[in-house]
PDB file of N, CA and C in Angstrom:
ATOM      1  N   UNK A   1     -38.229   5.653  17.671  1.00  0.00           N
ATOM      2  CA  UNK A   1     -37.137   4.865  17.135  1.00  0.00           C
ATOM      3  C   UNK A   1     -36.740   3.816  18.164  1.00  0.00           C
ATOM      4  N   UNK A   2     -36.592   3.065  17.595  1.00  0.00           N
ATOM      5  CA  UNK A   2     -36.371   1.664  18.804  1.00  0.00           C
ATOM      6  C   UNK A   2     -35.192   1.580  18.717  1.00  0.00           C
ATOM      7  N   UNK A   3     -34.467   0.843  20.070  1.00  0.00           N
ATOM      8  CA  UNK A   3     -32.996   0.932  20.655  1.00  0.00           C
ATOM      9  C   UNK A   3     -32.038   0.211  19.519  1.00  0.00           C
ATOM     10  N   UNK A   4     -32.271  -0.887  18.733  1.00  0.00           N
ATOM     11  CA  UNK A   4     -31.338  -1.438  18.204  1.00  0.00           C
ATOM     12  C   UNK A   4     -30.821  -0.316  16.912  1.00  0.00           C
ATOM     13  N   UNK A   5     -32.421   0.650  16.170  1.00  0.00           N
ATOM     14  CA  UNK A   5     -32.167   1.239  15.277  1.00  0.00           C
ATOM     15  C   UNK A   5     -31.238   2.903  15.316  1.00  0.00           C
ATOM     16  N   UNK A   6     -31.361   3.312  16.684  1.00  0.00           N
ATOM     17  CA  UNK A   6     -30.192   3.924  17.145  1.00  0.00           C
ATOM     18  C   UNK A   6     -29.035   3.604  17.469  1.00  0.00           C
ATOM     19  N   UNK A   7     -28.774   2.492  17.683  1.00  0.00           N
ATOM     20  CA  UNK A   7     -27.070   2.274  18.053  1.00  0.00           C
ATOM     21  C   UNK A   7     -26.982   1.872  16.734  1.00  0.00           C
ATOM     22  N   UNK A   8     -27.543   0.827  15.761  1.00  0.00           N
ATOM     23  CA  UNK A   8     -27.190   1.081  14.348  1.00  0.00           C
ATOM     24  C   UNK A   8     -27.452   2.203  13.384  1.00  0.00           C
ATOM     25  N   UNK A   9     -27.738   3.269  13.450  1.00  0.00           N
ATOM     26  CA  UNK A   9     -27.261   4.940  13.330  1.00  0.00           C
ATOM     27  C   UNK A   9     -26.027   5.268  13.913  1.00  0.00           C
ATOM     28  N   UNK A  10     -26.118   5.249  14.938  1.00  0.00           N
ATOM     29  CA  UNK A  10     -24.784   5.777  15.723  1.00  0.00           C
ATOM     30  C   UNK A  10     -23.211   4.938  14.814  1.00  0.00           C
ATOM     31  N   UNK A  11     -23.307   3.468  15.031  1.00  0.00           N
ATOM     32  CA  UNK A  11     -22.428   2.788  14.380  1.00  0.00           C
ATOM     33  C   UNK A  11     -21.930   3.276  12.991  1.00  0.00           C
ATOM     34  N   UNK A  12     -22.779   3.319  12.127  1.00  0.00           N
ATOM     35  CA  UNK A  12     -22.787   3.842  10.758  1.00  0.00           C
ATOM     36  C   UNK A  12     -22.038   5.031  10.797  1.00  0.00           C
ATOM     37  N   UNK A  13     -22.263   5.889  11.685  1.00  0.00           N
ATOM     38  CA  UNK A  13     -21.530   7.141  11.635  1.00  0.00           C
ATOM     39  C   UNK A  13     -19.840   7.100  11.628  1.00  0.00           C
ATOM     40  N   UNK A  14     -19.943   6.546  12.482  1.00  0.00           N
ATOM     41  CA  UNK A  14     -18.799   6.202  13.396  1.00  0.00           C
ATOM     42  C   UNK A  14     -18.018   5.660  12.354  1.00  0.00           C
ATOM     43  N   UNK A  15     -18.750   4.315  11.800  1.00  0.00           N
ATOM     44  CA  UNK A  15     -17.978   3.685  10.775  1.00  0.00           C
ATOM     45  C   UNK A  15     -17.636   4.679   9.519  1.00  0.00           C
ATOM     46  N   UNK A  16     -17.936   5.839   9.313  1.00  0.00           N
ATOM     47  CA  UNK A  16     -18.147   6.331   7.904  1.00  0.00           C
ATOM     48  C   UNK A  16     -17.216   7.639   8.319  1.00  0.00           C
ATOM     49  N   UNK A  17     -16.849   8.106   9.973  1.00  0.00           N
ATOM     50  CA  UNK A  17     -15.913   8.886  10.090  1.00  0.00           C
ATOM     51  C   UNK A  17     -14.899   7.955   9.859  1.00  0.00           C
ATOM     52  N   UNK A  18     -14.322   6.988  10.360  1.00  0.00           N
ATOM     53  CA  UNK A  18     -13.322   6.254  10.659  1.00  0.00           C
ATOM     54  C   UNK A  18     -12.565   6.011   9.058  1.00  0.00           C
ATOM     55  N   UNK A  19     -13.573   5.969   8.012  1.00  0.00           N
ATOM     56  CA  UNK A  19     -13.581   5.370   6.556  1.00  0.00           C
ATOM     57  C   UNK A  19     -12.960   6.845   6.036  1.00  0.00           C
ATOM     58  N   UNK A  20     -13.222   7.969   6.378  1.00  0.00           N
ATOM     59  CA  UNK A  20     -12.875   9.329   5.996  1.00  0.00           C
ATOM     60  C   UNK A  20     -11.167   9.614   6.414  1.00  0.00           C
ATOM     61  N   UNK A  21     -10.653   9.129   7.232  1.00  0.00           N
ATOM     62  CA  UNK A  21      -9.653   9.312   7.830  1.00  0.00           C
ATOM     63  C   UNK A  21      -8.741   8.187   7.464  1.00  0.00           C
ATOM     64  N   UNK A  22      -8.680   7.399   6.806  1.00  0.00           N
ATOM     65  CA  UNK A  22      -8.208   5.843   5.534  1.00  0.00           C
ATOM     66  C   UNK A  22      -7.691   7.169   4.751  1.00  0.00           C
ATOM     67  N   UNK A  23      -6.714   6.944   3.821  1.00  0.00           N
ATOM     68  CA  UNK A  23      -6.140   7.427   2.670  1.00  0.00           C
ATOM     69  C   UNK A  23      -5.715   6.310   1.908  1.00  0.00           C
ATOM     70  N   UNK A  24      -6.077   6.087   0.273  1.00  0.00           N
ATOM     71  CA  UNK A  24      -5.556   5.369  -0.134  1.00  0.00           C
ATOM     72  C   UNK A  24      -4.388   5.592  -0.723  1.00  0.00           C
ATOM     73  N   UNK A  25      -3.151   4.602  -1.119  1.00  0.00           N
ATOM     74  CA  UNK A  25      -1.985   5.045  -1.630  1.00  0.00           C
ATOM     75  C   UNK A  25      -1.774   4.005  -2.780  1.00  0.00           C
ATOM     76  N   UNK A  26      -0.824   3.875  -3.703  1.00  0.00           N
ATOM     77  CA  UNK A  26      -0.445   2.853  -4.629  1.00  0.00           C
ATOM     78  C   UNK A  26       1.030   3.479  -4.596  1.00  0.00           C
ATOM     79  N   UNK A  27       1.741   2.616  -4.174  1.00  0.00           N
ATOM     80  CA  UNK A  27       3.075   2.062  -4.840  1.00  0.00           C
ATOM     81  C   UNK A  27       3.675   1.584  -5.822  1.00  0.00           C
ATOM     82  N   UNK A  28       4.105   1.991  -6.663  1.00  0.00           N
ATOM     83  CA  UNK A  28       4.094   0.872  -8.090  1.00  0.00           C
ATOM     84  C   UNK A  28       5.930   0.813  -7.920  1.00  0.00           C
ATOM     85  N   UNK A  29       6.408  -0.091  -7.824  1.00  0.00           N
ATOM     86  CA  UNK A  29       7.935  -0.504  -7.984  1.00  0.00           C
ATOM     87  C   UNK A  29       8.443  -0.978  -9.457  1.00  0.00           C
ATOM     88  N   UNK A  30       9.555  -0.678 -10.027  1.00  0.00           N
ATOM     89  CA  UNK A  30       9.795  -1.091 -11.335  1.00  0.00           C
ATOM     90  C   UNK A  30      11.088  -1.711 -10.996  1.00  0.00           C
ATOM     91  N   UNK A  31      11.742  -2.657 -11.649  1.00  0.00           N
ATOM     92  CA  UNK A  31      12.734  -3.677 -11.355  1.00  0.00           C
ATOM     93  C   UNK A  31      13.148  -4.357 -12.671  1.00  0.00           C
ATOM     94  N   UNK A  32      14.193  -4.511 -13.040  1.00  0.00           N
ATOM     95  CA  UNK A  32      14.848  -5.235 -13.826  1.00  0.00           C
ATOM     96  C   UNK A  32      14.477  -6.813 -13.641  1.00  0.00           C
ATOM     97  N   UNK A  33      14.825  -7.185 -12.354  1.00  0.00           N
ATOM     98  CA  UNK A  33      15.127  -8.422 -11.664  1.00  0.00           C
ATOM     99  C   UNK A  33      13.361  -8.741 -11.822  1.00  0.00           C
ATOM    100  N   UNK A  34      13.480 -10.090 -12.646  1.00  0.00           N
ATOM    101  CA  UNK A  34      12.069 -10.846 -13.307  1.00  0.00           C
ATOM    102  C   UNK A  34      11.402 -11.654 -11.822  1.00  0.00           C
ATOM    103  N   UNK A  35      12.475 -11.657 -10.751  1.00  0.00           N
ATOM    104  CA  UNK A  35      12.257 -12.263  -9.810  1.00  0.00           C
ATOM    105  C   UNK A  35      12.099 -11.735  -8.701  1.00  0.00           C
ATOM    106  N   UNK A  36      10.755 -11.327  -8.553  1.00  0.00           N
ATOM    107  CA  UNK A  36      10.293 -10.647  -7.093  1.00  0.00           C
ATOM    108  C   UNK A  36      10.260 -10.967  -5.825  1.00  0.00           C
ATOM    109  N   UNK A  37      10.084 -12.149  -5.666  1.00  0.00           N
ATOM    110  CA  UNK A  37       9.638 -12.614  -4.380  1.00  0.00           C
ATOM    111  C   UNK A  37      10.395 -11.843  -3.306  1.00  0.00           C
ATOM    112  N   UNK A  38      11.796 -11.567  -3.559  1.00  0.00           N
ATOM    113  CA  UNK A  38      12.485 -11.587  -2.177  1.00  0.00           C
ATOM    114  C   UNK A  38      11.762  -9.878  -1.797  1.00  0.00           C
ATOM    115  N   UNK A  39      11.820  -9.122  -3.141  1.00  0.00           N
ATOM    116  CA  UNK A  39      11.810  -7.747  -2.743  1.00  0.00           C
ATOM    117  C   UNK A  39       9.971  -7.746  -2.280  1.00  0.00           C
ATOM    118  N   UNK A  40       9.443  -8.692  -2.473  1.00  0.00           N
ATOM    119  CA  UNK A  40       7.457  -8.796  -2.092  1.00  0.00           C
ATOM    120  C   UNK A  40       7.901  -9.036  -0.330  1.00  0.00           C
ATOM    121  N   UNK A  41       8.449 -10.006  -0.306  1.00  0.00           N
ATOM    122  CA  UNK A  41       8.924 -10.143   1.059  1.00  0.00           C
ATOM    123  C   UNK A  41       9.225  -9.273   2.010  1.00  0.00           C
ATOM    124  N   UNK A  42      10.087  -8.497   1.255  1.00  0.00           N
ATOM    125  CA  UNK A  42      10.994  -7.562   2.412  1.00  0.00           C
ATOM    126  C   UNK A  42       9.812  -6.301   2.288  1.00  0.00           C
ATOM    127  N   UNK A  43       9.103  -6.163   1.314  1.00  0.00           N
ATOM    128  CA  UNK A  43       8.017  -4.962   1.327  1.00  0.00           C
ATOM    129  C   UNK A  43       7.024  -5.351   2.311  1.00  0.00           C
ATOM    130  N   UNK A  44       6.680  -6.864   2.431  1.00  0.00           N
ATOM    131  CA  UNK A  44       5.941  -6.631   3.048  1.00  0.00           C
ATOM    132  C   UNK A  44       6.140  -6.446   4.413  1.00  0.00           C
ATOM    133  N   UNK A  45       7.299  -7.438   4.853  1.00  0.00           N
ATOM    134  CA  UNK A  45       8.012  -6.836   6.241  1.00  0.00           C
ATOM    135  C   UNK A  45       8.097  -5.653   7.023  1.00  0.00           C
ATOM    136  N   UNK A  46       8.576  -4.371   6.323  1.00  0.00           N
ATOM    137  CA  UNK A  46       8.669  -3.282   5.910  1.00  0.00           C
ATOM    138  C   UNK A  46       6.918  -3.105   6.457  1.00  0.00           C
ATOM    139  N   UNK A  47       6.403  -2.849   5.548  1.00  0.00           N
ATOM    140  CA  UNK A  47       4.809  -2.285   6.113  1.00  0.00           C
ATOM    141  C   UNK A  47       4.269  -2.884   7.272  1.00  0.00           C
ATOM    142  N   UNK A  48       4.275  -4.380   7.475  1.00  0.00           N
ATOM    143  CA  UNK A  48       3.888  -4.846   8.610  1.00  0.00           C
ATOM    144  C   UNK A  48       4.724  -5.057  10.124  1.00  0.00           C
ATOM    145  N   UNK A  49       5.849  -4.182   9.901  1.00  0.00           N
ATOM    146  CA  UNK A  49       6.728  -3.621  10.633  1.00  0.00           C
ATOM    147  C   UNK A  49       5.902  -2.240  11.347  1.00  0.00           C
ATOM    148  N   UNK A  50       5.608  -1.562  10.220  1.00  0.00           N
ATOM    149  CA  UNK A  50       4.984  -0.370  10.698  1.00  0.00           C
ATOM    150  C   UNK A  50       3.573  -0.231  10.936  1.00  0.00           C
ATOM    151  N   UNK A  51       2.792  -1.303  10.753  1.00  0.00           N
ATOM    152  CA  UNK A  51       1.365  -1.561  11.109  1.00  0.00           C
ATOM    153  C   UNK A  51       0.700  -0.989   9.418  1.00  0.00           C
ATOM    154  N   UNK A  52       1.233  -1.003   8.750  1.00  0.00           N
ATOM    155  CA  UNK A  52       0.415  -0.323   7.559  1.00  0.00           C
ATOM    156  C   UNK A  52       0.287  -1.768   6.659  1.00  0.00           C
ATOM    157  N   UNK A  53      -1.121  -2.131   6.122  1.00  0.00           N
ATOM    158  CA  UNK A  53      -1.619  -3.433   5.940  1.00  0.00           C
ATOM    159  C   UNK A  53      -2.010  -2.998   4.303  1.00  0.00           C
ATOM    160  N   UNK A  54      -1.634  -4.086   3.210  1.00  0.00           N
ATOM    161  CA  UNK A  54      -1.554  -3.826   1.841  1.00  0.00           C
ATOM    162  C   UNK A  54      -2.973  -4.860   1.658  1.00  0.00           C
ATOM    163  N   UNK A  55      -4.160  -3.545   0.471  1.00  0.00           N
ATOM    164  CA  UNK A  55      -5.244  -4.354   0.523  1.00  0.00           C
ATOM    165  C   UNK A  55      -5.449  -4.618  -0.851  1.00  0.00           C
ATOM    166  N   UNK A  56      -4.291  -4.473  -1.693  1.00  0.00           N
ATOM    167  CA  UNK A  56      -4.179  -5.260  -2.924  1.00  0.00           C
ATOM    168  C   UNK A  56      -2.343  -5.228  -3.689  1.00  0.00           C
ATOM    169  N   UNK A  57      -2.585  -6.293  -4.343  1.00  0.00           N
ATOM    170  CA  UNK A  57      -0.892  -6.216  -5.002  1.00  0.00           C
ATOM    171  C   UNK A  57      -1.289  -7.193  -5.730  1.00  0.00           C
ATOM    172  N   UNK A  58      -0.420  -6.708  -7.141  1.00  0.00           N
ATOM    173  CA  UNK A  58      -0.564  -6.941  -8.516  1.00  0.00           C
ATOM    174  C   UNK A  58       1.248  -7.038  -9.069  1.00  0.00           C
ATOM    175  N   UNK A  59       1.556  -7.833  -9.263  1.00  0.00           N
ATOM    176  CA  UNK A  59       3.052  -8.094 -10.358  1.00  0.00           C
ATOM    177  C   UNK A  59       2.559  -8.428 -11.761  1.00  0.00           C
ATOM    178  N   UNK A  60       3.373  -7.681 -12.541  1.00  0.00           N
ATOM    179  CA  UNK A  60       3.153  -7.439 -13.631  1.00  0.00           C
ATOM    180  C   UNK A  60       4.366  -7.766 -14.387  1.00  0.00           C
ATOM    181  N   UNK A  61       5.131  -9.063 -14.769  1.00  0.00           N
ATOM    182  CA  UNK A  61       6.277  -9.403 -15.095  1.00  0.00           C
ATOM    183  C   UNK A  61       6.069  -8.978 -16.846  1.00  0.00           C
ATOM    184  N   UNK A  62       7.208  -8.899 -17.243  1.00  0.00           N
ATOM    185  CA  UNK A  62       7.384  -8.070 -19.081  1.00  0.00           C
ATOM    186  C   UNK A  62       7.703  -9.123 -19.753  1.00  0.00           C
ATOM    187  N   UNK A  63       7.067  -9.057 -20.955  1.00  0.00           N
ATOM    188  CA  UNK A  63       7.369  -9.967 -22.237  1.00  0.00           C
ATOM    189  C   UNK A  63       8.494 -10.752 -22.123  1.00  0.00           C
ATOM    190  N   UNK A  64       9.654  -9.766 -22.110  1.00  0.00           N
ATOM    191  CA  UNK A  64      10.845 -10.752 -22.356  1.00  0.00           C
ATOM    192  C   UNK A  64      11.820 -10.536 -20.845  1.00  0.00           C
ATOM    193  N   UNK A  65      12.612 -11.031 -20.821  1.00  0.00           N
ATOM    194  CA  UNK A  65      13.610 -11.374 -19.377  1.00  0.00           C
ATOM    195  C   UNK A  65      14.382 -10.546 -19.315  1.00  0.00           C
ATOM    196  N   UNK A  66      15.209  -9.235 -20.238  1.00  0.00           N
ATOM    197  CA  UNK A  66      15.884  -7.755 -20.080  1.00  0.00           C
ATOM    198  C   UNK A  66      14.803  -6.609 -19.819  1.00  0.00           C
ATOM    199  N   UNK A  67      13.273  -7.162 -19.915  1.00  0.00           N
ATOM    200  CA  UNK A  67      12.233  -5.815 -19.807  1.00  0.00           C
ATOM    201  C   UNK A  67      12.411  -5.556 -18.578  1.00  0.00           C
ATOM    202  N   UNK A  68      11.740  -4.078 -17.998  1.00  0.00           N
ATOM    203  CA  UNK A  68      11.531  -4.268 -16.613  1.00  0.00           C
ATOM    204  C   UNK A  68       9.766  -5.010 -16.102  1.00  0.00           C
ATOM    205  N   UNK A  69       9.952  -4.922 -14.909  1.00  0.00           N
ATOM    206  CA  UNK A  69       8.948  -5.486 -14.099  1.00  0.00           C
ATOM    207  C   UNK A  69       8.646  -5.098 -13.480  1.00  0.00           C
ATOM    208  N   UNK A  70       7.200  -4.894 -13.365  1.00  0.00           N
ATOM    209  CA  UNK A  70       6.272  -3.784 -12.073  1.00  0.00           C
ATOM    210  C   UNK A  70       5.899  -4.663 -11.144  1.00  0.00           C
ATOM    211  N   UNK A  71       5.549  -3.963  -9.663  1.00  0.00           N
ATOM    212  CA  UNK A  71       4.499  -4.359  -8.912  1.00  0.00           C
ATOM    213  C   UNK A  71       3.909  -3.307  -8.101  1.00  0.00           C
ATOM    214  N   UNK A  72       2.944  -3.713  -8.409  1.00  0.00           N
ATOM    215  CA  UNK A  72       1.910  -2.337  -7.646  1.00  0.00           C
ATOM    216  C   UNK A  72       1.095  -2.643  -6.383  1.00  0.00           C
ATOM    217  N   UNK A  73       1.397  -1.909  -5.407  1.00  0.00           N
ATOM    218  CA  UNK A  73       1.223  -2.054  -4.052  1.00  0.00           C
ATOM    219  C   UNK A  73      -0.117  -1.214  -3.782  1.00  0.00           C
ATOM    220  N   UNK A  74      -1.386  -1.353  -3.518  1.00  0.00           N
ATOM    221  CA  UNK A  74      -2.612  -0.178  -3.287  1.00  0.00           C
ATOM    222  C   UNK A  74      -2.546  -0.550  -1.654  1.00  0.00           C
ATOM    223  N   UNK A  75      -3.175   0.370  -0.686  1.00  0.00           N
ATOM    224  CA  UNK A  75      -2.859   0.405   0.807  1.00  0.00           C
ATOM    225  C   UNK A  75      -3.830   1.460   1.353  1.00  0.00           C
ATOM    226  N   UNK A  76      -4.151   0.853   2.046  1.00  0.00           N
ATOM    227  CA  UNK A  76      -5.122   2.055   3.141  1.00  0.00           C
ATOM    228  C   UNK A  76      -4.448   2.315   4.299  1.00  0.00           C
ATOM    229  N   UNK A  77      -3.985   3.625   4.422  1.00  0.00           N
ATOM    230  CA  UNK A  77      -3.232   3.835   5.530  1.00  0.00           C
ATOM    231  C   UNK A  77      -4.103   5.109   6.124  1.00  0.00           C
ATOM    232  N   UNK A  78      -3.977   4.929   7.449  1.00  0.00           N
ATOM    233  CA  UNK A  78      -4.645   6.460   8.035  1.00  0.00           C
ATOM    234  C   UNK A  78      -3.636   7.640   8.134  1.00  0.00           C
ATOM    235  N   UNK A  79      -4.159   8.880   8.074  1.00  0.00           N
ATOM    236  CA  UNK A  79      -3.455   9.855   7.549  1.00  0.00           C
ATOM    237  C   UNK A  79      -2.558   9.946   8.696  1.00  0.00           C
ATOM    238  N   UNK A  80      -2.124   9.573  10.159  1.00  0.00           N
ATOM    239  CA  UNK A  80      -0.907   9.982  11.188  1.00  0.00           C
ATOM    240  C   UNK A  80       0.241   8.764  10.601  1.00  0.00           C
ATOM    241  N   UNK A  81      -0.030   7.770   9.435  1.00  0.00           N
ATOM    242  CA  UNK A  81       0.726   6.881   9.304  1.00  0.00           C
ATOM    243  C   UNK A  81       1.140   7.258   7.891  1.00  0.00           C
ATOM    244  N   UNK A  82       1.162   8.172   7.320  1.00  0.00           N
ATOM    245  CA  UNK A  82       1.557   8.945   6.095  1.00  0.00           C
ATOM    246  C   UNK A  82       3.428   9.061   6.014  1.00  0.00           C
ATOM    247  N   UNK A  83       3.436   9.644   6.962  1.00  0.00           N
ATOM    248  CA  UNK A  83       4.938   9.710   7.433  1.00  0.00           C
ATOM    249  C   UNK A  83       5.668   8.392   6.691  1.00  0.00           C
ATOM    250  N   UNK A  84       5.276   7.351   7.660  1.00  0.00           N
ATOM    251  CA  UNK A  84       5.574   5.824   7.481  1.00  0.00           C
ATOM    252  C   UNK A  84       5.707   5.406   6.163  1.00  0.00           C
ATOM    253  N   UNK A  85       5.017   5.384   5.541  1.00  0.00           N
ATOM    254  CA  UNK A  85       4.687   5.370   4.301  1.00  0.00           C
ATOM    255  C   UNK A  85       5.512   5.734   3.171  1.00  0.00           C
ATOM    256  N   UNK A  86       5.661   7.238   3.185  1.00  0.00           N
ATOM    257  CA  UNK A  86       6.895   8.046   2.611  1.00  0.00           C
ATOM    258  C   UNK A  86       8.247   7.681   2.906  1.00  0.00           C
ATOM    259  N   UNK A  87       8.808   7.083   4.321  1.00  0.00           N
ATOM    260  CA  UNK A  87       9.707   6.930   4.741  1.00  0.00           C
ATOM    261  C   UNK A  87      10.224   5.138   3.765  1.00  0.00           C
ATOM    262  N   UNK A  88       9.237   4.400   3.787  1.00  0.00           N
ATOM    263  CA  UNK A  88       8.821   3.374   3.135  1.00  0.00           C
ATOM    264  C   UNK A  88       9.457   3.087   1.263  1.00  0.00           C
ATOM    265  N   UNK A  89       8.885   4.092   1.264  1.00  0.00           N
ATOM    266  CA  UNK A  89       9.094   4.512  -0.428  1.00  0.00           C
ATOM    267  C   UNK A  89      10.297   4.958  -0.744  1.00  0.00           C
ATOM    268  N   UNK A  90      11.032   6.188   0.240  1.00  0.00           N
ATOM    269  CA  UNK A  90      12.292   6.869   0.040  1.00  0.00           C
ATOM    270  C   UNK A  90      12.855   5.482   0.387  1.00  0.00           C
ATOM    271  N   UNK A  91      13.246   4.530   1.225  1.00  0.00           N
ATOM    272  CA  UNK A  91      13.694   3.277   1.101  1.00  0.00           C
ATOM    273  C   UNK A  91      13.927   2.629  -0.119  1.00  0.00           C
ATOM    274  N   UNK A  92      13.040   2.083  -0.445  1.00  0.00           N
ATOM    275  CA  UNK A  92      12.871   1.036  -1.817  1.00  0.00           C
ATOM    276  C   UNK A  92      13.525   1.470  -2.818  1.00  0.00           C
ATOM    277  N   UNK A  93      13.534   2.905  -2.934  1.00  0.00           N
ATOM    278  CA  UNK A  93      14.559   2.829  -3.880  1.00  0.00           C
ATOM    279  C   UNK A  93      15.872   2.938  -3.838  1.00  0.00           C
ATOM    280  N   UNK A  94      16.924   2.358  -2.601  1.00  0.00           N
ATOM    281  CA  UNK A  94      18.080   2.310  -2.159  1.00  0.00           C
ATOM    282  C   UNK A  94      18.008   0.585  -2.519  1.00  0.00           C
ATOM    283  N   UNK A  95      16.860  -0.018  -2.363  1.00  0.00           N
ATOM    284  CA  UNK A  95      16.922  -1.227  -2.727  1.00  0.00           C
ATOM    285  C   UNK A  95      17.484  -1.992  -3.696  1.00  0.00           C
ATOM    286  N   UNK A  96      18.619  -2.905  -4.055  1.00  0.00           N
ATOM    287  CA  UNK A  96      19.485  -3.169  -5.245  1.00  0.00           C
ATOM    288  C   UNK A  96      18.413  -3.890  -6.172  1.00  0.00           C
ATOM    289  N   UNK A  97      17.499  -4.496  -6.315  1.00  0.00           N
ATOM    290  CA  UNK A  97      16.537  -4.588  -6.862  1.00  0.00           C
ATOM    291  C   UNK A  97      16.017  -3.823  -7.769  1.00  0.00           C
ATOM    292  N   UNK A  98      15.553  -2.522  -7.518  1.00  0.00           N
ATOM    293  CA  UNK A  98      14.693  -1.615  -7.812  1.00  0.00           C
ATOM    294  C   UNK A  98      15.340  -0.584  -8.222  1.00  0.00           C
ATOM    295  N   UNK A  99      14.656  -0.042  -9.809  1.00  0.00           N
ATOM    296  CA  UNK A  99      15.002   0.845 -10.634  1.00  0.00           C
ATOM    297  C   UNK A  99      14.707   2.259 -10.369  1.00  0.00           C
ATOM    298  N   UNK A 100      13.558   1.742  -9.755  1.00  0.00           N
ATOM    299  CA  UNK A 100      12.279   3.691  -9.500  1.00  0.00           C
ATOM    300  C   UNK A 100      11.215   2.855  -8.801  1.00  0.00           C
ATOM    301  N   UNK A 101      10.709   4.183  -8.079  1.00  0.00           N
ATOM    302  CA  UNK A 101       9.395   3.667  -7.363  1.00  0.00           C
ATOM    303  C   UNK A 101       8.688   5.236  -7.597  1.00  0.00           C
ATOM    304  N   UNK A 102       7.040   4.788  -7.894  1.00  0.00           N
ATOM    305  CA  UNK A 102       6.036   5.509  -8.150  1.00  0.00           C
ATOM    306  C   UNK A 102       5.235   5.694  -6.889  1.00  0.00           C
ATOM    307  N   UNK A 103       5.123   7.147  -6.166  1.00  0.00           N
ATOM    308  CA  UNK A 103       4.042   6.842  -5.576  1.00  0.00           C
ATOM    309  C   UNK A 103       3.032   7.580  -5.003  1.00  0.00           C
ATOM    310  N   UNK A 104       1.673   7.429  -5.005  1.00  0.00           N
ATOM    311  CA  UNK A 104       1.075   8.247  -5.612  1.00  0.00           C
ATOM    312  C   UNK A 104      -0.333   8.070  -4.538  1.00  0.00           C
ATOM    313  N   UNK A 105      -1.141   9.224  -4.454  1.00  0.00           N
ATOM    314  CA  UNK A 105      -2.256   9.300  -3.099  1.00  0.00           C
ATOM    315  C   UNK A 105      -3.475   8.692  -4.152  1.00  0.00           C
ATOM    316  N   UNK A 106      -4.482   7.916  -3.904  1.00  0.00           N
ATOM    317  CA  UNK A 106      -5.819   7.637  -4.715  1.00  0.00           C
ATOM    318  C   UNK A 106      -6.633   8.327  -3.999  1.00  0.00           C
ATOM    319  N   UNK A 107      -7.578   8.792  -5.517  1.00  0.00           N
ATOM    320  CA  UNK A 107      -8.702   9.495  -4.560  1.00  0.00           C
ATOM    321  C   UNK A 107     -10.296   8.539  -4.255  1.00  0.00           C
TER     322      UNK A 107
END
């Protein structure tokens, strides 16, 4: 086996423990208020406060302007930053914004 094709073995590994120890999460927030931005803002503050980095988000505004309004937060966080996370969520919903928050581990 030649040298480059062992350290790219070795890497792979490495990369595929590191990928095992990621947890994914989704947040889904529900809100009256048709107007998100401020509460996208302060969420994201909030996570990038705590080093936890959002690798998708989706708003989902309702038919009419009394519906509510989702946004769903998906996140790879490593499992010692779980804590964070939870602490995150029990937040948001003290938020005057926000009706309920969903949140939930992906497998």
């Amino acid at each position: 086996m030649r040298f480059p094709n062992i350290l790219g073995a070795w890497g792979g590994k490495a990369a595929r423990a590191s990928r095992k120890q990621l947890r994914s999460y989704r947040l889904t927030i529900f809100s009256a208020n048709p107007r998100l931005d401020r509460l996208r803002q302060h969420l994201h503050a909030e996570l990038s406060a705590r080093d936890l980095r959002i690798s998708q988000m989706r708003v989902a505004t309702a038919p009419t302007h009394d519906a509510v309004h989702r946004m769903s937060i998906t996140l790879q966080c490593p499992a010692h930053l779980g804590s964070a996370l939870n602490a995150i969520a029990q937040g948001l919903g003290k938020h005057p914004d926000v009706q309920r928050v969903q949140y939930e581990q992906l497998h």
